[in-house]
C-alpha atoms as a PDB file:
ATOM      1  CA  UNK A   1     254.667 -53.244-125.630  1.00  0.00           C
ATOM      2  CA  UNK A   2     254.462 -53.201-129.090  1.00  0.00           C
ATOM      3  CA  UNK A   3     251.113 -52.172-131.033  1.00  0.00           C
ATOM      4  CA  UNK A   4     249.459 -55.425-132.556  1.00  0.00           C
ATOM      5  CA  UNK A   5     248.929 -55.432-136.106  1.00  0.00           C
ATOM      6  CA  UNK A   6     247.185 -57.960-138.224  1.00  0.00           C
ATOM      7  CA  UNK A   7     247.254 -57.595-142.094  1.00  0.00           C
ATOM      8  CA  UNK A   8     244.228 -59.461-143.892  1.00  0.00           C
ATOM      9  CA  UNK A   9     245.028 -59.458-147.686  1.00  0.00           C
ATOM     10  CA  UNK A  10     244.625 -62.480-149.994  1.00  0.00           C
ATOM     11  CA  UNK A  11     247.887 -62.082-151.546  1.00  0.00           C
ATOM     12  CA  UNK A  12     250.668 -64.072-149.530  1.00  0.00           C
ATOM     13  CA  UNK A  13     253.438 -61.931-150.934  1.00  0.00           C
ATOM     14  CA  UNK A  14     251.872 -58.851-149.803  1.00  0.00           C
ATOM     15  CA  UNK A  15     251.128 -60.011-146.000  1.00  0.00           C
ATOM     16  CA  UNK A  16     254.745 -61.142-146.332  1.00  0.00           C
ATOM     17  CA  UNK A  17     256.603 -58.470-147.680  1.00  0.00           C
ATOM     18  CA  UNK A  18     254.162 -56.127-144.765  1.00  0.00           C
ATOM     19  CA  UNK A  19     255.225 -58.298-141.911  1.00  0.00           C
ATOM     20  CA  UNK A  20     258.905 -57.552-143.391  1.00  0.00           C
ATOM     21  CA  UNK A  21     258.335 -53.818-143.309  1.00  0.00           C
ATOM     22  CA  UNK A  22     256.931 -53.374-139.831  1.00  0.00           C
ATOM     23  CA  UNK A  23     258.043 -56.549-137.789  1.00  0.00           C
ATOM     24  CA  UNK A  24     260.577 -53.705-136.008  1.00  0.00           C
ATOM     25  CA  UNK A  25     258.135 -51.454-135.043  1.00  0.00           C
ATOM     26  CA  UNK A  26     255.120 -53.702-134.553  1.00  0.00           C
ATOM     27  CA  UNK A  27     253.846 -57.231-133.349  1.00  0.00           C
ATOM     28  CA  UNK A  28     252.621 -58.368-136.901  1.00  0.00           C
ATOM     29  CA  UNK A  29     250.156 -61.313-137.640  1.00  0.00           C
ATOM     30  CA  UNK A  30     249.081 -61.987-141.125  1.00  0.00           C
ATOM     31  CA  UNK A  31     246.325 -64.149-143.381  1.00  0.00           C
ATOM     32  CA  UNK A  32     244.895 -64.316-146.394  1.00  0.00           C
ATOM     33  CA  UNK A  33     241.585 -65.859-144.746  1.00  0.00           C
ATOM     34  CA  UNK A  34     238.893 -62.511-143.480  1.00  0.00           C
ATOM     35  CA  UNK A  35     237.316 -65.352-141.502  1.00  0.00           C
ATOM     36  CA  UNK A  36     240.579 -66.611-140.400  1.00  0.00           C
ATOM     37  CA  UNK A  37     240.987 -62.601-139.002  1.00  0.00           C
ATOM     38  CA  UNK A  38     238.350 -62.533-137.102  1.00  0.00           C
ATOM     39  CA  UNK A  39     238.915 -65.251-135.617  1.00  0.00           C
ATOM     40  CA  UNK A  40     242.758 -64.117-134.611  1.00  0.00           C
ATOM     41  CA  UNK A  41     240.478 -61.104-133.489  1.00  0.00           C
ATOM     42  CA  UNK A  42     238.521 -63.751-130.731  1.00  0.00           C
ATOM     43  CA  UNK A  43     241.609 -65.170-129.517  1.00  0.00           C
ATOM     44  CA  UNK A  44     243.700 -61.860-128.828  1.00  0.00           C
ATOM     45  CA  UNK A  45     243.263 -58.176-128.600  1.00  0.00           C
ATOM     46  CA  UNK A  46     244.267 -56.485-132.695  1.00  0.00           C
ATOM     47  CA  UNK A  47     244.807 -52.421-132.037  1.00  0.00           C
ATOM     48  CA  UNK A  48     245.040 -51.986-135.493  1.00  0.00           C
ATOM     49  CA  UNK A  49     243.986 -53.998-138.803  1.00  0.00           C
ATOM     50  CA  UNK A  50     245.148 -53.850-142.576  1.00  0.00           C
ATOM     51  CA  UNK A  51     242.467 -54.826-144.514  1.00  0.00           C
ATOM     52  CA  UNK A  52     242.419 -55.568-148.209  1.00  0.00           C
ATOM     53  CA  UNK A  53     239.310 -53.562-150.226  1.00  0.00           C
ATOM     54  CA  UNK A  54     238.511 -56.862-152.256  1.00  0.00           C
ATOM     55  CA  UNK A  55     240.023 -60.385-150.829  1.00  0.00           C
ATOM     56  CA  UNK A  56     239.174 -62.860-153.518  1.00  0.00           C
ATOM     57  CA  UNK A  57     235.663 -63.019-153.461  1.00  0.00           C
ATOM     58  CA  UNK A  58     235.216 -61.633-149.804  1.00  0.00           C
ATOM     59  CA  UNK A  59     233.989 -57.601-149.852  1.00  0.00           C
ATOM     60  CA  UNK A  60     236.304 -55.779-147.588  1.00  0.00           C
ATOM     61  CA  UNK A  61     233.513 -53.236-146.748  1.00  0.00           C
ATOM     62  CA  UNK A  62     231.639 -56.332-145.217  1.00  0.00           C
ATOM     63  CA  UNK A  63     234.648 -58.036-143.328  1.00  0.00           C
ATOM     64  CA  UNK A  64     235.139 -54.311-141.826  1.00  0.00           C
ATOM     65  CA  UNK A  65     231.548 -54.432-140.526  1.00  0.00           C
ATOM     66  CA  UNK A  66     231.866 -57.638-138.904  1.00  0.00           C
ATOM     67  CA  UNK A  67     235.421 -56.329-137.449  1.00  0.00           C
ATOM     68  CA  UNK A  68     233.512 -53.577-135.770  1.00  0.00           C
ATOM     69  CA  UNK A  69     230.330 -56.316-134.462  1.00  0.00           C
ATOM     70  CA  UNK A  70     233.203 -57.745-132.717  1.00  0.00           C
ATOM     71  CA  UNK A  71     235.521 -54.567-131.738  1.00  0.00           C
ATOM     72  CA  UNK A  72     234.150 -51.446-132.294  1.00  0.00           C
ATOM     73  CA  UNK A  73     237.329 -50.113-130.658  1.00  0.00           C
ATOM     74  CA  UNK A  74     239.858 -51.272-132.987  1.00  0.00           C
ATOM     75  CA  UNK A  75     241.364 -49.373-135.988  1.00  0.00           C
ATOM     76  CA  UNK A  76     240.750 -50.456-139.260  1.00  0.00           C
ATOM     77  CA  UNK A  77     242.981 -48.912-142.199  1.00  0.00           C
ATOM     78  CA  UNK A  78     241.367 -50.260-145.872  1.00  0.00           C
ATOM     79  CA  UNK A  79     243.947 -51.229-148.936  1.00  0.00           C
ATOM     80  CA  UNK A  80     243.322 -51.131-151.946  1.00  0.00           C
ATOM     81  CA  UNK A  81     244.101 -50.884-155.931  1.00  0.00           C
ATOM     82  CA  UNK A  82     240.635 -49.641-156.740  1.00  0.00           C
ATOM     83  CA  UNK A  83     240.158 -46.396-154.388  1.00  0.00           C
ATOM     84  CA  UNK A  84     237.557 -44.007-155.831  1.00  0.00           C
ATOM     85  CA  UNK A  85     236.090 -41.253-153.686  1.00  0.00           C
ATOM     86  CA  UNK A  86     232.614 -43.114-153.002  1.00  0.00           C
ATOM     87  CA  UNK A  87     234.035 -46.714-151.791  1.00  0.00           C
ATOM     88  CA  UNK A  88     236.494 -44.296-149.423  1.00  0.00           C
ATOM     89  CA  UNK A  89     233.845 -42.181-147.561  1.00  0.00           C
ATOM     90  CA  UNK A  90     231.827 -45.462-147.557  1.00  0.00           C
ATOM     91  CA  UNK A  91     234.908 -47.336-145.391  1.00  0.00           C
ATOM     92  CA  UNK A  92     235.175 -44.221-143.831  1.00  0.00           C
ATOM     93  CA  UNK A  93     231.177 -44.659-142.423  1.00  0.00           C
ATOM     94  CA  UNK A  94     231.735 -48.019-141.714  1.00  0.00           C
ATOM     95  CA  UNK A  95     234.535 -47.313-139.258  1.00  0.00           C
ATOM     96  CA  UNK A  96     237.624 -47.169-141.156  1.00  0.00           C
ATOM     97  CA  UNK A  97     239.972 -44.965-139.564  1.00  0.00           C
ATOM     98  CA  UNK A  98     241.757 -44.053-142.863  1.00  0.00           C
ATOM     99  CA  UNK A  99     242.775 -46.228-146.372  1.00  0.00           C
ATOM    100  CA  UNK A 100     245.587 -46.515-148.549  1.00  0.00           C
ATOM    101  CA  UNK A 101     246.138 -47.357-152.144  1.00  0.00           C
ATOM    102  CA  UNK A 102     248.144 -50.082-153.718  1.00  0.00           C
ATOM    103  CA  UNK A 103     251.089 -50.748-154.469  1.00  0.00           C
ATOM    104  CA  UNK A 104     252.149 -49.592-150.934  1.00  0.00           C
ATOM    105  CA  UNK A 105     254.342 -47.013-150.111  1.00  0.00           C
ATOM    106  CA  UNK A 106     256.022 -48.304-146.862  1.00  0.00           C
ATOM    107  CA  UNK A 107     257.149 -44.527-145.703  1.00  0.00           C
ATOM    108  CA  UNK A 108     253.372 -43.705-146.507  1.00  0.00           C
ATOM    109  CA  UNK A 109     252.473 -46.553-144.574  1.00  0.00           C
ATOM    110  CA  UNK A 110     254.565 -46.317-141.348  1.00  0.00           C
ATOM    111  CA  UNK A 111     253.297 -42.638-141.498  1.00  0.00           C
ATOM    112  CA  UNK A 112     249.627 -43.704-141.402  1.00  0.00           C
ATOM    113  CA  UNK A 113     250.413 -46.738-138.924  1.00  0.00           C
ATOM    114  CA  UNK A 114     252.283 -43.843-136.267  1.00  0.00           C
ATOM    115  CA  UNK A 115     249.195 -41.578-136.856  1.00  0.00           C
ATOM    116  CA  UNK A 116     246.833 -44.816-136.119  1.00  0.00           C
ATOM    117  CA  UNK A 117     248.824 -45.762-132.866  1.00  0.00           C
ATOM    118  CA  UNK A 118     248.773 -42.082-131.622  1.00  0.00           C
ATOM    119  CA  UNK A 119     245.058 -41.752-131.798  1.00  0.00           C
ATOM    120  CA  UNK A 120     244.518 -45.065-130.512  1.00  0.00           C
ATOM    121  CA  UNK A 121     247.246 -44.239-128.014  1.00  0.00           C
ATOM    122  CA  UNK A 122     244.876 -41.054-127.148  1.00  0.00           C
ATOM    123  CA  UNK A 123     241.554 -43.352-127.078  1.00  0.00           C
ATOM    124  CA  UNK A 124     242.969 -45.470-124.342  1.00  0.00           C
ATOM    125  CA  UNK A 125     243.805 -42.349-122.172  1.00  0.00           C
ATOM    126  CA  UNK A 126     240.625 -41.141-122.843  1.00  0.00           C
ATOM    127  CA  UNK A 127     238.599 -44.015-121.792  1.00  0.00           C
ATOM    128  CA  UNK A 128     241.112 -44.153-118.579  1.00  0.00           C
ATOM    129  CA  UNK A 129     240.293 -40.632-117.712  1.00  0.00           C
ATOM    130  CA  UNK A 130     236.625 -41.443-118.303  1.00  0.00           C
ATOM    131  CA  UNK A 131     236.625 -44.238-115.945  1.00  0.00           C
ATOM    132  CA  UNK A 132     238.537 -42.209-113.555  1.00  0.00           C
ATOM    133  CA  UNK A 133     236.155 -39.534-113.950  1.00  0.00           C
ATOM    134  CA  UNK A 134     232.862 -42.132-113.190  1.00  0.00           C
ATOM    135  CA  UNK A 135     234.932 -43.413-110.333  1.00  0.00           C
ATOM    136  CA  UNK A 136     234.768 -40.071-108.658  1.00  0.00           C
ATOM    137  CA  UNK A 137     231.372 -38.985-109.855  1.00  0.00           C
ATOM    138  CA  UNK A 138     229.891 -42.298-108.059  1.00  0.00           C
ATOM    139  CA  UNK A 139     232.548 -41.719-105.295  1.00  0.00           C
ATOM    140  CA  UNK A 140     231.337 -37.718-104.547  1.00  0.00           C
ATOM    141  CA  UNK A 141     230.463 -36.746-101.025  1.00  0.00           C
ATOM    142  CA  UNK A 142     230.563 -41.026-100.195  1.00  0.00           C
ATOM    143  CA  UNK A 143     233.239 -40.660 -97.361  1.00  0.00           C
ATOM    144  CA  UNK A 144     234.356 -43.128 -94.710  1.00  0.00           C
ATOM    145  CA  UNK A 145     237.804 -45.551 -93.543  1.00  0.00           C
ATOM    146  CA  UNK A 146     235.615 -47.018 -90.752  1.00  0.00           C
ATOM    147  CA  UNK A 147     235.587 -50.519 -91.077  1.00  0.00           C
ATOM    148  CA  UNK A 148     232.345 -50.273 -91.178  1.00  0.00           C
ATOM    149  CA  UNK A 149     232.217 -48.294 -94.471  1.00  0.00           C
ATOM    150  CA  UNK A 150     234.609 -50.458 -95.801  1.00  0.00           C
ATOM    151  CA  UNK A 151     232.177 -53.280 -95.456  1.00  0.00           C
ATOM    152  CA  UNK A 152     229.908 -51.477 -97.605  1.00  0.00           C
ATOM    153  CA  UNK A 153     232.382 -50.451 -99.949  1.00  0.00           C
ATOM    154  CA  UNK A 154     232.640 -53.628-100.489  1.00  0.00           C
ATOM    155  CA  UNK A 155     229.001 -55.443-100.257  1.00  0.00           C
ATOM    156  CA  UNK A 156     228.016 -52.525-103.223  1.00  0.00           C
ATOM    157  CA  UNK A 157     231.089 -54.374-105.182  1.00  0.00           C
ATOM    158  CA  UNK A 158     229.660 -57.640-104.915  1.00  0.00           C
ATOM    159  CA  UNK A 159     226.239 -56.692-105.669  1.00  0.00           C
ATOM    160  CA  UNK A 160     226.258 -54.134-107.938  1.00  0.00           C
ATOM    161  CA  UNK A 161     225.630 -56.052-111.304  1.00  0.00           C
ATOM    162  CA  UNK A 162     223.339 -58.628-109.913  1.00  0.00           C
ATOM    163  CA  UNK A 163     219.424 -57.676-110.609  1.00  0.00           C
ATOM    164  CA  UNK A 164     217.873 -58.719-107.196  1.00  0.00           C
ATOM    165  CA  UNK A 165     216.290 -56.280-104.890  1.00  0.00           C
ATOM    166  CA  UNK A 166     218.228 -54.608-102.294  1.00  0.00           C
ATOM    167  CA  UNK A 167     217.361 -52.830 -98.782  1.00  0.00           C
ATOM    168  CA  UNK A 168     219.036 -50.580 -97.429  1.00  0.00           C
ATOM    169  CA  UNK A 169     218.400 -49.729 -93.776  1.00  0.00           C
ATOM    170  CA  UNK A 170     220.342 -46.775 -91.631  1.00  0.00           C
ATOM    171  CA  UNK A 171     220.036 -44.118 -89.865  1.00  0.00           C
ATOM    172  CA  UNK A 172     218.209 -40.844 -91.573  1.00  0.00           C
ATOM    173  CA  UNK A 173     221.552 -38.680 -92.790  1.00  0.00           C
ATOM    174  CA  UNK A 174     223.643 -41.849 -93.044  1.00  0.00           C
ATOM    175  CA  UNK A 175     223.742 -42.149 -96.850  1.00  0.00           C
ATOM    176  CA  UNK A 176     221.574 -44.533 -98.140  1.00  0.00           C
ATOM    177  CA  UNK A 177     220.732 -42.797-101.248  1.00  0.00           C
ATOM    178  CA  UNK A 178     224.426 -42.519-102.155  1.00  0.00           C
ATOM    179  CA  UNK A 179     224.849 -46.287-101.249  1.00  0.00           C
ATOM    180  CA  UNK A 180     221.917 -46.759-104.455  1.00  0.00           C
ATOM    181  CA  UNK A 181     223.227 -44.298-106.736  1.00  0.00           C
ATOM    182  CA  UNK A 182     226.839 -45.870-106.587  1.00  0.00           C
ATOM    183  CA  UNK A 183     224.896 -49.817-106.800  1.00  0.00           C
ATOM    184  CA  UNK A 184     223.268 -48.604-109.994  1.00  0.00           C
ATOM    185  CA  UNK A 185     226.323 -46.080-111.330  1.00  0.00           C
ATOM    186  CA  UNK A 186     229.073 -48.876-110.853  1.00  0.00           C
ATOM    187  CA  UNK A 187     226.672 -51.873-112.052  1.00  0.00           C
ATOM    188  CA  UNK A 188     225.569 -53.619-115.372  1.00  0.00           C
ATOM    189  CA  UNK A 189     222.352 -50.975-115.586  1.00  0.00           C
ATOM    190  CA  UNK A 190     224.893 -47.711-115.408  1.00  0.00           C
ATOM    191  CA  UNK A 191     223.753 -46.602-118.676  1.00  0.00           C
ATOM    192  CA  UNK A 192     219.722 -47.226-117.894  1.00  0.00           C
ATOM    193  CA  UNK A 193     218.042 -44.721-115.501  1.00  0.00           C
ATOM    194  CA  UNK A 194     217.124 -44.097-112.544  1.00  0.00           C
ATOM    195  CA  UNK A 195     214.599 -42.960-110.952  1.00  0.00           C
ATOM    196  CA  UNK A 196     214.169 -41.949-107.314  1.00  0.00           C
ATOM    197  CA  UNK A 197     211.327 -41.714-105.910  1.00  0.00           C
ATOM    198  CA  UNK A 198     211.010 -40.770-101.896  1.00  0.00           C
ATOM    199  CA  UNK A 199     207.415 -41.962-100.285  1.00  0.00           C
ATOM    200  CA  UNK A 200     207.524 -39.770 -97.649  1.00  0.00           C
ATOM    201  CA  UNK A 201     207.846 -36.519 -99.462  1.00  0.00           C
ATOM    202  CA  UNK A 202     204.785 -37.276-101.677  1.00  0.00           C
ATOM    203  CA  UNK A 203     201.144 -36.888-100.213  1.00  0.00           C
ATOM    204  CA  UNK A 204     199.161 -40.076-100.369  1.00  0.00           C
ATOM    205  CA  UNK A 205     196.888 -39.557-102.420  1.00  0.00           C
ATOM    206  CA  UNK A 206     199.662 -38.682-105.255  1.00  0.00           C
ATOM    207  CA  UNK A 207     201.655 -41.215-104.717  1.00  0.00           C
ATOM    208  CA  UNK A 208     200.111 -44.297-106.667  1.00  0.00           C
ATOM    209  CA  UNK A 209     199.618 -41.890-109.929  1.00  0.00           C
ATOM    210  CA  UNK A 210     203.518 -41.050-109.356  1.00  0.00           C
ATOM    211  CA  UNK A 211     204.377 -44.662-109.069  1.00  0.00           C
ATOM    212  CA  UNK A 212     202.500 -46.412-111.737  1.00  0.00           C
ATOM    213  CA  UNK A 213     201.543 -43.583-114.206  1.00  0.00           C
ATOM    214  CA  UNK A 214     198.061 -42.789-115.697  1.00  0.00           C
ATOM    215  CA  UNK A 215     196.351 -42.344-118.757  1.00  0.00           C
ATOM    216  CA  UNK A 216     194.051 -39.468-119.387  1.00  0.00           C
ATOM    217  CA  UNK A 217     191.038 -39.096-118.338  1.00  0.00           C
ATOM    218  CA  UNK A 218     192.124 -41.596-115.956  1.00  0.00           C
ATOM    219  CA  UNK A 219     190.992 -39.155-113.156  1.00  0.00           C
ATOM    220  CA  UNK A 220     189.790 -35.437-111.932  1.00  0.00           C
ATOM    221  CA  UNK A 221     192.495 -33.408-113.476  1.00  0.00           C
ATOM    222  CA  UNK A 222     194.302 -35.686-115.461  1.00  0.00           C
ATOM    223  CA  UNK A 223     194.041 -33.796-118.263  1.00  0.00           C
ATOM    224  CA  UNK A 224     197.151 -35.591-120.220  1.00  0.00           C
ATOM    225  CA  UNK A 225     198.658 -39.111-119.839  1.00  0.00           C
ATOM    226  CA  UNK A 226     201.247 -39.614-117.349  1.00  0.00           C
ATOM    227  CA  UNK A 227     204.554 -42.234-117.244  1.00  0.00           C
ATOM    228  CA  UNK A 228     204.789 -43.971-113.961  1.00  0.00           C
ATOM    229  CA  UNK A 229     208.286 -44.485-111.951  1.00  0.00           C
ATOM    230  CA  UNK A 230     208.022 -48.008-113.324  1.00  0.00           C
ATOM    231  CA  UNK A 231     208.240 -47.121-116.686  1.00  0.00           C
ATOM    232  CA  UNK A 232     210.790 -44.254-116.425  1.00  0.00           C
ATOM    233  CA  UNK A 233     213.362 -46.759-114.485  1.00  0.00           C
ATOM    234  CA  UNK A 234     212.586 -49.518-117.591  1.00  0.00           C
ATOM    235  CA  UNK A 235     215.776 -50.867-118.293  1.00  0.00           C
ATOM    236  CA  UNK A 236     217.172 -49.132-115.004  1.00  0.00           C
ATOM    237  CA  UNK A 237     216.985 -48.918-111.496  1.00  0.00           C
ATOM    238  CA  UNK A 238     214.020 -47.736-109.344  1.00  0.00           C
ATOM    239  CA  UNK A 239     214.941 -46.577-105.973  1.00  0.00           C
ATOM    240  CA  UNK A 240     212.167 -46.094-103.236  1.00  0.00           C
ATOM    241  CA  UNK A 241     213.484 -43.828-100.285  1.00  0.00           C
ATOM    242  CA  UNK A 242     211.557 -44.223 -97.120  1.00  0.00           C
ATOM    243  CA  UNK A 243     209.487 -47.617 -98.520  1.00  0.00           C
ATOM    244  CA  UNK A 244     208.660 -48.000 -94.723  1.00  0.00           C
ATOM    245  CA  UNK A 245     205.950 -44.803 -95.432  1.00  0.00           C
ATOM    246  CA  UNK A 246     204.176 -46.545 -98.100  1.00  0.00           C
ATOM    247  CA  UNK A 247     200.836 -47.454 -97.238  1.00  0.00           C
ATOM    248  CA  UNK A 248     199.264 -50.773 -96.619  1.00  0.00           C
ATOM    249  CA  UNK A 249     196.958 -50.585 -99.600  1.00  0.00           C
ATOM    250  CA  UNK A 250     199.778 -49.073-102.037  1.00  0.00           C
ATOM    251  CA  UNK A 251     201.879 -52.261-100.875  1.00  0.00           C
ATOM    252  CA  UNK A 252     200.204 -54.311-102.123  1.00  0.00           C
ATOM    253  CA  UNK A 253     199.885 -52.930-105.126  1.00  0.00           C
ATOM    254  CA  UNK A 254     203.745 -52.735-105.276  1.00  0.00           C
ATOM    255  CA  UNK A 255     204.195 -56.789-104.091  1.00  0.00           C
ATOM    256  CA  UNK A 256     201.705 -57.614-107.339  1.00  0.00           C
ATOM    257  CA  UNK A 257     203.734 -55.569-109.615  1.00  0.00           C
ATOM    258  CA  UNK A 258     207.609 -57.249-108.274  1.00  0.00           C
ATOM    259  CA  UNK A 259     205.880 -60.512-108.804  1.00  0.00           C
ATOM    260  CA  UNK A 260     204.393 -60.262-111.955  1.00  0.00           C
ATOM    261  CA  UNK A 261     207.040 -57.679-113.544  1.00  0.00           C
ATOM    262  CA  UNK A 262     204.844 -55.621-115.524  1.00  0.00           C
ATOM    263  CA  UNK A 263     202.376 -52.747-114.548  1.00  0.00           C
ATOM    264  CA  UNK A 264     198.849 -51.065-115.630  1.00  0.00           C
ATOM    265  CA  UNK A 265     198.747 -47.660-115.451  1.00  0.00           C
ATOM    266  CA  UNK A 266     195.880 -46.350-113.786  1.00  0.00           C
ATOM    267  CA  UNK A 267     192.871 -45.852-115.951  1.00  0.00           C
ATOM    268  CA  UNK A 268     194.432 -48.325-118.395  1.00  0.00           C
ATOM    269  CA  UNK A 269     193.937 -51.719-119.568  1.00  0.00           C
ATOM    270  CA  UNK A 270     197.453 -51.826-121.187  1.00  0.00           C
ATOM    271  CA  UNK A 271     200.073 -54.026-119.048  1.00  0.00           C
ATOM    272  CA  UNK A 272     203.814 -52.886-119.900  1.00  0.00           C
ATOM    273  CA  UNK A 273     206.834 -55.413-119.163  1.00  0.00           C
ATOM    274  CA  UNK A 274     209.261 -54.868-116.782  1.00  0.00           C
ATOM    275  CA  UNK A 275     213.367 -54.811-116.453  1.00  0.00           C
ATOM    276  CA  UNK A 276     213.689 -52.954-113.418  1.00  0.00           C
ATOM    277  CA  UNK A 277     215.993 -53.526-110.201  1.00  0.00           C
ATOM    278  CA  UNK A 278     214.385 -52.278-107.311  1.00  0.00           C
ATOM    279  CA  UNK A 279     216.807 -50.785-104.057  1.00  0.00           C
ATOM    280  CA  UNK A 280     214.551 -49.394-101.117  1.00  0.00           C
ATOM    281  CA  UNK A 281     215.909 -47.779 -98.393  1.00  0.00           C
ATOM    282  CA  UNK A 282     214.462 -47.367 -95.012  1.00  0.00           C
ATOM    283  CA  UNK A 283     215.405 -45.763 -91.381  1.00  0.00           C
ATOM    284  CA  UNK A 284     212.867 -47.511 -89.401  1.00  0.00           C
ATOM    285  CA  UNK A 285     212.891 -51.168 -88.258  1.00  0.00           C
ATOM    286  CA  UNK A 286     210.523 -52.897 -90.593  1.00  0.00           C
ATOM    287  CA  UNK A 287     210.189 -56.304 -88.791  1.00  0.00           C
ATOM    288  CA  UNK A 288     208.970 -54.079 -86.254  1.00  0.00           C
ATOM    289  CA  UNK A 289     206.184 -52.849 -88.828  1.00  0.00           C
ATOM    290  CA  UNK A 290     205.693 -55.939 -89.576  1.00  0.00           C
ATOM    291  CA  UNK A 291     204.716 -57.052 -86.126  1.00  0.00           C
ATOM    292  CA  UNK A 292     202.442 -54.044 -85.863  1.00  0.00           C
ATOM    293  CA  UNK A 293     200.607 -54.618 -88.912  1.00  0.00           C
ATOM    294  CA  UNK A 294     201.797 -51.374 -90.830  1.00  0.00           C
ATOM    295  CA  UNK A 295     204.007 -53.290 -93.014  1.00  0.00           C
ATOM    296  CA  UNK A 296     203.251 -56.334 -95.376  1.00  0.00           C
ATOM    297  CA  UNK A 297     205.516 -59.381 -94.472  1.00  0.00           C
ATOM    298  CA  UNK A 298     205.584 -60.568 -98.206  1.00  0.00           C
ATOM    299  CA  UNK A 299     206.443 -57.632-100.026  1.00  0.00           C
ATOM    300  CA  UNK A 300     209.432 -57.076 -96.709  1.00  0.00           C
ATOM    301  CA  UNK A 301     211.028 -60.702 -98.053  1.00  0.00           C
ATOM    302  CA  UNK A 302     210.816 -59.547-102.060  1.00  0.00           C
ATOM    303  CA  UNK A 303     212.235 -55.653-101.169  1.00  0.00           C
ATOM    304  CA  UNK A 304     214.987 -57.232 -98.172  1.00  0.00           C
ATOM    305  CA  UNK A 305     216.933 -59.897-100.646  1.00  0.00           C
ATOM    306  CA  UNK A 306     220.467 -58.236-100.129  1.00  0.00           C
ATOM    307  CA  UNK A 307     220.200 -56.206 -96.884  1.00  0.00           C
ATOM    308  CA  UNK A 308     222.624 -53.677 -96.786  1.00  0.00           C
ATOM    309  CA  UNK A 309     222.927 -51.366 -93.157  1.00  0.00           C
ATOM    310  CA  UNK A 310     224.876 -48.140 -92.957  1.00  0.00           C
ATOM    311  CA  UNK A 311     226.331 -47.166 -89.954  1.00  0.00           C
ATOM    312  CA  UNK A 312     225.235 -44.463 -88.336  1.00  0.00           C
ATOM    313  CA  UNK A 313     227.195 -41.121 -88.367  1.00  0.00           C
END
């Protein structure tokens, strides 16, 4: 398919002699309007835009900064009668891939134009192989054609960009940790954090000043403040291996800070907000807790929204 330019200049005779030129090589669109462009730009995808310096009133140095807002992808190549070294680095900052000065040289031109399709040609691979490469980062050491698998394979597609808690349960060795790293590195919070945080591997008594965070002073020892799990997953994904080791008293603390979405570090008066998706993971049966009274009911129905079991090995 051809490369899809559109030409924004507000002389007529120059988007139609331009359209002329190129129609052979390229799907052209053309108008005299900058608003008019970016419009054209909302209703299909531009690879490449010709963009008049000065278009009537308009700045073209603006118009390219609202072409980015809306693309930040597509490249922009600035025309114009009045090139001077300052106004060209400026496009260039702005996101201009390159300019060229009036009148046009059409061999100049189609040069510049094969250049621009190359490269953008090049960025498309790129972000392919990029994807390709984050498909098999969140796929690494995840194996498994049981149907089974498959169903999880395809309950972490479902899931993965929607912002309410998930349990997993399984067996210990059966992957659980992989099944939250490839929720959060295949979901809407990729680019956020996250932070692990295993309860049984932590001593008690450590655990709430690893969870929440503490200021200093806040304690014997704390000689410097401290940011919580909370905090560190902001914006992210907090994943709590082994929840079913938490303690009673640490539960609840965890239930008030799901409900109200913000947390106090300890020897603090200062609440923080919260954006955080919580996965838990567990490999003993929690209603069974529950039942027992080493597990708190209401914090089991805000941690067990989307259930998620792995099959055992």
């Amino acid at each position: 398919m051809k490369p899809k330019v559109l030409v924004i200049d507000d002389e007529q005779a120059i988007c139609t002699s331009l359209s002329f030129a190129l129609e052979n090589d390229y799907q052209v669109l053309t108008t005299t309007d900058p608003e008019k462009g970016l419009m054209i730009m909302d209703q299909s995808r531009v690879d490449i835009i010709l963009l008049d310096l000065r278009i009537g009133s308009c700045n073209g140095l603006e118009v390219l900064q609202k072409i980015k807002q809306k693309d930040a992808t597509v490249t922009v190549i600035i025309m114009t009668a009045y090139a001077t070294i300052e106004t060209s680095i400026e496009a260039i900052k702005k996101g201009a891939y390159y300019y060229i000065e009036k009148p046009i040289n059409i061999e100049e031109l189609s040069l510049l134009l094969l250049r621009a399709s190359e490269f953008l040609f090049m960025s498309q691979q790129v972000e392919t192989l990029n994807e390709e490469l984050e498909l098999r980062r969140n796929s690494e050491n995840f194996l498994g054609n049981s149907k089974a698998m498959k169903q999880v394979f395809s309950m972490i597609e479902r899931i993965k960009d929607i912002d309410s808690s998930v349990l997993i349960t399984g067996e210990s060795g059966s992957g659980k940790e992989l099944v939250a790293k490839r929720i959060h590195n295949t979901g809407k919070r990729k680019n956020g954090p996250l932070e692990i945080l295993n309860c049984a591997a932590i001593p008690e008594a450590l655990l709430e000043s690893e969870l929440f965070g503490y200021e200093k002073g806040a304690f014997t020892g704390a000689t410097q403040s401290k940011e919580g799990k909370w905090v560190a997953a902001n914006g992210g994904t907090l994943f709590l291996d082994e929840i079913s080791e938490m303690p009673l008293t640490l539960q609840a603390k965890l239930l008030r800070v799901i409900q109200e979405r913000e947390v106090t570090p300890l020897g603090s008066n200062r609440k923080i907000n919260l954006d955080v998706r919580i996965i838990s993971a567990a490999n003993k049966n929690i209603e069974q807790m529950i039942t027992e009274g080493t597990f708190r009911e209401d914090l089991y129905f805000r941690l067990n929204v989307i259930p998620i079991r792995t099959p055992p090995l």
